[in-house]
Protein backbone atom coordinates (compact mmCIF):
# COMPACT_ATOMS: atom_id res chain seq x y z
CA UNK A 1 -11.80 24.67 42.00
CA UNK A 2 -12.57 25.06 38.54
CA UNK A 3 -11.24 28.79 38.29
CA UNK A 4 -7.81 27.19 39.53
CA UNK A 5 -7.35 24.38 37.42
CA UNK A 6 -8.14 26.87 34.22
CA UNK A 7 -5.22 29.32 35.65
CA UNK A 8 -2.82 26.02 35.85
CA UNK A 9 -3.95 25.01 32.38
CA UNK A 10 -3.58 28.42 30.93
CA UNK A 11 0.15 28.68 32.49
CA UNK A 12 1.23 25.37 31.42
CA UNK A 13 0.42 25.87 27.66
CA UNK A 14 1.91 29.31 27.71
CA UNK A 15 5.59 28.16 29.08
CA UNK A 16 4.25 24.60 26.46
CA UNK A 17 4.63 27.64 23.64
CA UNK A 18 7.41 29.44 24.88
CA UNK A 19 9.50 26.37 24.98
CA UNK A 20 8.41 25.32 21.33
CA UNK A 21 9.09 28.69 20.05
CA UNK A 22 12.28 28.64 21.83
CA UNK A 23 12.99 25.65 19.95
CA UNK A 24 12.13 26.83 16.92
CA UNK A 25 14.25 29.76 16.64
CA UNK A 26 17.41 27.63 18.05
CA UNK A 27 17.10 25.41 14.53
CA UNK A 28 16.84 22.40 15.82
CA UNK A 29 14.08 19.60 15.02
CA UNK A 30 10.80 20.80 16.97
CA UNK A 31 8.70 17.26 16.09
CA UNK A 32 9.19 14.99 19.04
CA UNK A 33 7.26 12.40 17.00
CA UNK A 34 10.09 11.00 15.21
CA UNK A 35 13.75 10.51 15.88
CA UNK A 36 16.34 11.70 13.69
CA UNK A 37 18.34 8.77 12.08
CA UNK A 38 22.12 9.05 11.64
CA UNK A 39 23.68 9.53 8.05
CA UNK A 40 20.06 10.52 6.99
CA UNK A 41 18.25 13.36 5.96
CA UNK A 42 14.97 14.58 7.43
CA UNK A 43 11.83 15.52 5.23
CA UNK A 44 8.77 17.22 6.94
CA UNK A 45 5.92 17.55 4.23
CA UNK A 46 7.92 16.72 1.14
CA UNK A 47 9.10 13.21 -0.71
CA UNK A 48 12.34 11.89 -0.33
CA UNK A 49 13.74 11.82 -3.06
CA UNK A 50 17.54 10.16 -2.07
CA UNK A 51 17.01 6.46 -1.75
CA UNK A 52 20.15 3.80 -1.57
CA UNK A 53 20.72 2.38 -4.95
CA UNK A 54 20.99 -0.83 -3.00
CA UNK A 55 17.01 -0.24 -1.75
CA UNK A 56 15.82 0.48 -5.23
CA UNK A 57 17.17 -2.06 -6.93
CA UNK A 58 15.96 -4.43 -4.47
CA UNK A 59 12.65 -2.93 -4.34
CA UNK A 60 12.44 -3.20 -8.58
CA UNK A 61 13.57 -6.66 -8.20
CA UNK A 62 10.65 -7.52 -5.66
CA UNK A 63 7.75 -5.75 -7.67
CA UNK A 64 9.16 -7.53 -11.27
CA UNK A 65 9.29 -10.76 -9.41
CA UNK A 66 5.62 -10.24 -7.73
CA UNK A 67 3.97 -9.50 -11.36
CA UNK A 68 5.89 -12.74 -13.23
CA UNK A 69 3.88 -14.41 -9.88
CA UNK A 70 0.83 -13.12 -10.66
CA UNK A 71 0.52 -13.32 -14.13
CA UNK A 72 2.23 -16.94 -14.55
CA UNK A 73 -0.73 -17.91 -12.71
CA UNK A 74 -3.29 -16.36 -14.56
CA UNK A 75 -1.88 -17.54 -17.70
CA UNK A 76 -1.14 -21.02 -16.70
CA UNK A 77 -3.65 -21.85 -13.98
CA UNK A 78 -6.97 -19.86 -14.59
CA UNK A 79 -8.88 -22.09 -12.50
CA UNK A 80 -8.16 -20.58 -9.29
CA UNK A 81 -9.95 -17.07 -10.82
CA UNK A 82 -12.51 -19.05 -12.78
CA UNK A 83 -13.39 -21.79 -11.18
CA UNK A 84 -12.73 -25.46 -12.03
CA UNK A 85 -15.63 -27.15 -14.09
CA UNK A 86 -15.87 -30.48 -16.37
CA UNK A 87 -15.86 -29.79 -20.14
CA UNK A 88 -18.77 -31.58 -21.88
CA UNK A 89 -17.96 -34.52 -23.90
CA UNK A 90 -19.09 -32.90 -27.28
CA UNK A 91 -19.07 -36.41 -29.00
CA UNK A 92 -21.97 -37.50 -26.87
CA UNK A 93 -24.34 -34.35 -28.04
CA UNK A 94 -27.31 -35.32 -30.58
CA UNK A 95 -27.96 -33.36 -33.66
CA UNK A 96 -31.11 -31.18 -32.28
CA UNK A 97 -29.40 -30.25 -29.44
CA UNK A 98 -26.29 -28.99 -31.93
CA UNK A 99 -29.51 -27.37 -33.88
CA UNK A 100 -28.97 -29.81 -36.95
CA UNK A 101 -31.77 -30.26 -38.69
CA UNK A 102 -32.79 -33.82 -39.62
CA UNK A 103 -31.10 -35.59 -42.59
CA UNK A 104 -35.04 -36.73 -44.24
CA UNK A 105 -36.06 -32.65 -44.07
């Protein structure tokens, strides 16, 4: 049982490789994992480097338009970083707790 289903194994991988390396040599795509788009070119361990003018400009647009975002809201509301707290009334504070020394010293 085991002896048979090793033979089937071992024959479906080898017509598996002829068919890839058929496929290979004909020059057409051999990845199965991705489909080809139309009017597009395909990259296979390299960075594509043609983008739409239309896309980058958009994409500039969205990453300038995140950062105003961000820091607009640090500038202008800190409190949701820091923390909200009251400020002390500094005109209620005595003179040893500002470290004055007394006026008869």
């Amino acid at each position: 049982m085991l002896r048979s289903s090793l033979v089937r194994l071992t024959l479906a991988s080898t017509r598996l490789s002829r068919n890839f390396a058929a496929k290979k040599l004909d020059g057409r795509r051999c990845i199965s994992s991705s489909a080809a788009l139309q009017g597009t070119k395909y990259y296979y361990r390299a960075i594509a480097t043609e983008h739409p003018r239309g896309r980058v400009i958009a994409g500039d647009l969205l990453v300038a338009f995140m950062w105003y975002w961000i820091l607009y809201h640090l500038w202008y509301e800190p409190e949701h970083l820091f923390g909200e707290f009251e400020y002390p009334d500094t005109s209620k504070w005595t003179n040893e707790e500002l470290g004055i020394p007394a006026d008869d010293e």
